[in-house]
Protein backbone atom coordinates (compact mmCIF):
# COMPACT_ATOMS: atom_id res chain seq x y z
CA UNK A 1 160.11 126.52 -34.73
CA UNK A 2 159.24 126.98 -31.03
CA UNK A 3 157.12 130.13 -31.95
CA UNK A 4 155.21 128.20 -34.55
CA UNK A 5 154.28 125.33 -32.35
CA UNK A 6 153.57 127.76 -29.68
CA UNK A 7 151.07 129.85 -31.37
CA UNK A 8 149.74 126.89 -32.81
CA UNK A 9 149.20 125.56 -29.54
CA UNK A 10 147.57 128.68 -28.11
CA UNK A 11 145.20 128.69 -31.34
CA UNK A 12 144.09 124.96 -30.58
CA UNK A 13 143.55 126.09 -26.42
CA UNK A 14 141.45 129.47 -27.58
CA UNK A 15 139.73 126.96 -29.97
CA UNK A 16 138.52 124.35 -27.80
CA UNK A 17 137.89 127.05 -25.39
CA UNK A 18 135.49 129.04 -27.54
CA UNK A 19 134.27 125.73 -28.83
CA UNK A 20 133.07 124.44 -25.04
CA UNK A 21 131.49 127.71 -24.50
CA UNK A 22 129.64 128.00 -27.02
CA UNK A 23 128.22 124.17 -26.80
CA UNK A 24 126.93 124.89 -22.95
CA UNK A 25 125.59 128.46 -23.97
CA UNK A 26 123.08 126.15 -26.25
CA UNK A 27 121.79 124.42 -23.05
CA UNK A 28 118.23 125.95 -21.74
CA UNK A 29 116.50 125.29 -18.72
CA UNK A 30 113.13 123.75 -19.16
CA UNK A 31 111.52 125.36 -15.95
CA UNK A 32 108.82 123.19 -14.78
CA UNK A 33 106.06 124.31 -13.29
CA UNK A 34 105.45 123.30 -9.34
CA UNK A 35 102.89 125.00 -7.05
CA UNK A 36 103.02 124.58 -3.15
CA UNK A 37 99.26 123.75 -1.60
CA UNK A 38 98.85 124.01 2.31
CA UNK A 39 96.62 121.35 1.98
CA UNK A 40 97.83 118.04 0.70
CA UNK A 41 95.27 117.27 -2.87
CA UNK A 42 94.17 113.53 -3.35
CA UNK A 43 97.31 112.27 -4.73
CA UNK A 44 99.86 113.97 -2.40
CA UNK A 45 97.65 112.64 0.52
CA UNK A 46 97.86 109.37 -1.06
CA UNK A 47 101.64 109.54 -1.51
CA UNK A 48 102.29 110.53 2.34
CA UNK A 49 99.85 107.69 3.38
CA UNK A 50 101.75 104.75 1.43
CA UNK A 51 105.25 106.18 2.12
CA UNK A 52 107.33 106.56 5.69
CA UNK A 53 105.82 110.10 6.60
CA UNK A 54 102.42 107.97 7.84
CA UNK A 55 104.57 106.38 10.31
CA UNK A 56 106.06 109.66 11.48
CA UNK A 57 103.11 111.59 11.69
CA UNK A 58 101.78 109.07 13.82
CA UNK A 59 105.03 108.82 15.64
CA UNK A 60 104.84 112.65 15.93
CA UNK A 61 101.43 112.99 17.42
CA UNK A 62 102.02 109.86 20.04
CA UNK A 63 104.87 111.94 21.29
CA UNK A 64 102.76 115.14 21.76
CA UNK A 65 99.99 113.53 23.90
CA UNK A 66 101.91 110.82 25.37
CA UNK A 67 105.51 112.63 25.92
CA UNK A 68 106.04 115.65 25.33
CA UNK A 69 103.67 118.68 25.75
CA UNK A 70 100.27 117.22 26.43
CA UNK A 71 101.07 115.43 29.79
CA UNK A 72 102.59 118.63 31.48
CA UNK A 73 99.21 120.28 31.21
CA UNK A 74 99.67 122.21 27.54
CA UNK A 75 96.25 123.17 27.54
CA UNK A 76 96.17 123.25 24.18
CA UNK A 77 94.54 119.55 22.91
CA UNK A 78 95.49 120.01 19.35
CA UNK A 79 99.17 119.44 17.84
CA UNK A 80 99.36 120.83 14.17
CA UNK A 81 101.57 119.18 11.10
CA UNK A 82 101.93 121.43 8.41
CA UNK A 83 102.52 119.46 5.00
CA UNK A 84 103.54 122.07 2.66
CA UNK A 85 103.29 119.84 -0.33
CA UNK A 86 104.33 119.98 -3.84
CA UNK A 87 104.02 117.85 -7.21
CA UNK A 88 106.63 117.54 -9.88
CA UNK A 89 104.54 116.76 -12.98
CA UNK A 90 106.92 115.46 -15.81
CA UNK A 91 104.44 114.42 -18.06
CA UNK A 92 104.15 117.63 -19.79
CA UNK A 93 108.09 117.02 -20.45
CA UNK A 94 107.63 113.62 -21.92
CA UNK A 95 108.65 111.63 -19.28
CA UNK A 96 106.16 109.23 -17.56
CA UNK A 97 106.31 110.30 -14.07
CA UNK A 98 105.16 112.18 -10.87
CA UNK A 99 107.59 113.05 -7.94
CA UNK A 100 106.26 114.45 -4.37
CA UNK A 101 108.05 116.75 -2.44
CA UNK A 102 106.80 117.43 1.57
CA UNK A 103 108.12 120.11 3.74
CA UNK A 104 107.02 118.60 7.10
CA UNK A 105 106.59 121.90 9.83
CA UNK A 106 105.83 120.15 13.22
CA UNK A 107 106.56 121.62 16.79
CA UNK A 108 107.62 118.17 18.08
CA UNK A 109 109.94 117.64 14.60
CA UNK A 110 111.34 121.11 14.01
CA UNK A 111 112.27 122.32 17.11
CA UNK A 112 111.83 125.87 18.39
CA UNK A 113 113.76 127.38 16.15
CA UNK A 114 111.67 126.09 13.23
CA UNK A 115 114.44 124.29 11.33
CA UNK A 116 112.01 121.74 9.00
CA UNK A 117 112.84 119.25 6.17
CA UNK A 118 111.63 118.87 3.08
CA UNK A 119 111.44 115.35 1.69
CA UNK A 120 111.55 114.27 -1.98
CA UNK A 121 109.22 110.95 -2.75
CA UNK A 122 109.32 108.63 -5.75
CA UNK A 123 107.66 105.72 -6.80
CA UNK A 124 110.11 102.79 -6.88
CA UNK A 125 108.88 99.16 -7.58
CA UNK A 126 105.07 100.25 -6.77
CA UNK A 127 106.38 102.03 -3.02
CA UNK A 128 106.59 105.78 -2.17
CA UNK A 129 110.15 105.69 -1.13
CA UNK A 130 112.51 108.78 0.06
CA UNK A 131 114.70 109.43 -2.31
CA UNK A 132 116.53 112.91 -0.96
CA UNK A 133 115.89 115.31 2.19
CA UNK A 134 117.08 118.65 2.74
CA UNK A 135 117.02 120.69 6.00
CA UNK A 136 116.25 124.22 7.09
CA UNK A 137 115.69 125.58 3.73
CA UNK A 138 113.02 125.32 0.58
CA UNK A 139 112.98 124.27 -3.16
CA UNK A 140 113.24 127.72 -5.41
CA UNK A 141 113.22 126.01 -8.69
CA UNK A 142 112.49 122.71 -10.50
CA UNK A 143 113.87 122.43 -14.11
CA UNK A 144 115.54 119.87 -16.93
CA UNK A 145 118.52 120.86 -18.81
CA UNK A 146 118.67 120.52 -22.43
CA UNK A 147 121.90 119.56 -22.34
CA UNK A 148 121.09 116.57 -20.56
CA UNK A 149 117.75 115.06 -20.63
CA UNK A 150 118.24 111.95 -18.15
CA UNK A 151 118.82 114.63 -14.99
CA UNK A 152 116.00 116.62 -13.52
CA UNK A 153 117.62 119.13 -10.94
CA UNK A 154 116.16 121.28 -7.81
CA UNK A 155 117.75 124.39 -6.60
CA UNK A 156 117.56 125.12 -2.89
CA UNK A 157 116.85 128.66 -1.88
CA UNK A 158 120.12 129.82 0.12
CA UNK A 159 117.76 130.69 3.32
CA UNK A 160 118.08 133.61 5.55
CA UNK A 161 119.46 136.02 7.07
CA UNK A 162 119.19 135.16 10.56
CA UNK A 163 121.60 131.40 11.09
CA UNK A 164 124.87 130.58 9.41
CA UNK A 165 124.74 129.26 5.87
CA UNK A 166 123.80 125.17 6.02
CA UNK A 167 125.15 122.27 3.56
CA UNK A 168 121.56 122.50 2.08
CA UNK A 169 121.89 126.31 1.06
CA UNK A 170 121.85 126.90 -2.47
CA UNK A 171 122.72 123.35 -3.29
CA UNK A 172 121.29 121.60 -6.50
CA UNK A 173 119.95 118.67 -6.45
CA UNK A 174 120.26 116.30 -9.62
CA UNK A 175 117.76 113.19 -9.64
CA UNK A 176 118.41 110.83 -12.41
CA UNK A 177 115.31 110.17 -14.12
CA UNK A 178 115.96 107.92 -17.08
């Protein structure tokens, strides 16, 4: 009797287990499509203007001629923000929405040993709001998961060689987006 139950109970365990694989081996990643521009278009300009980043850019560039460099004759008049900016399109995926990510590059911000964040904007209740930062490293992929259509997730690249690994490394981020 204890033999029967047992092999009935492993039959049950290598059933379910079989059974859960082969559920999540049905789930594809719906890669979206998200290009990085140098140069911020219409509506990424737009978005940084109506959300925080105005106020640190400004912020930024007061500290550079007032503070920082400027004032302890750094010849050099100009003070350059990169925006490396990038638009999640999800209307190609059904869903009625646009999400802005900005990987702000400033000398003043960074710090000499370059270590930038990246800042993830969405339009809540008509405002550009922050909704998720990461620091020293960039985006490597935007997808949706079949398995679940009401996340939309971002893998982090796991950065370099040179610094020990950071809790933004290869981290995924999940943004609910029902």
């Amino acid at each position: 009797m204890l033999k029967y139950i047992t092999f009935l109970s492993f039959v049950f365990i290598s059933f379910s287990t079989q059974h859960h694989n082969a559920v999540s081996d049905d789930c594809k990643k719906d890669i979206i499509p998200v290009y990085k521009t140098d140069v911020p278009d219409e509506f990424q300009a737009e978005v940084i203007l109506n959300s925080f980043l105005k106020d640190q850019i400004i912020d930024d560039m007061k500290s550079w001629f007032v503070e920082s460099h400027f004032p302890y004759g750094n010849t050099t008049v100009w003070h350059k923000i990169n925006l490396v900016t990038s638009t999640i399109d999800l209307n190609n995926f059904g869903i009625d929405e646009k999400l802005v990510m900005v990987y702000y590059d400033s000398q003043n911000y960074c710090g000499i040993g370059g270590q930038c964040s990246t800042y993830l904007l969405r339009k809540i209740d008509g405002e550009w709001t922050k909704i998720e930062h990461w620091h020293e490293v960039k985006w490597e992929i935007v997808y949706l998961d079949s398995c679940n259509d009401k996340l939309l997730y971002i893998l982090l690249n796991k950065g370099n060689d040179f610094g020990a690994p950071g809790p933004d490394h290869g981290r995924v981020i999940r943004i609910n987006i029902s």
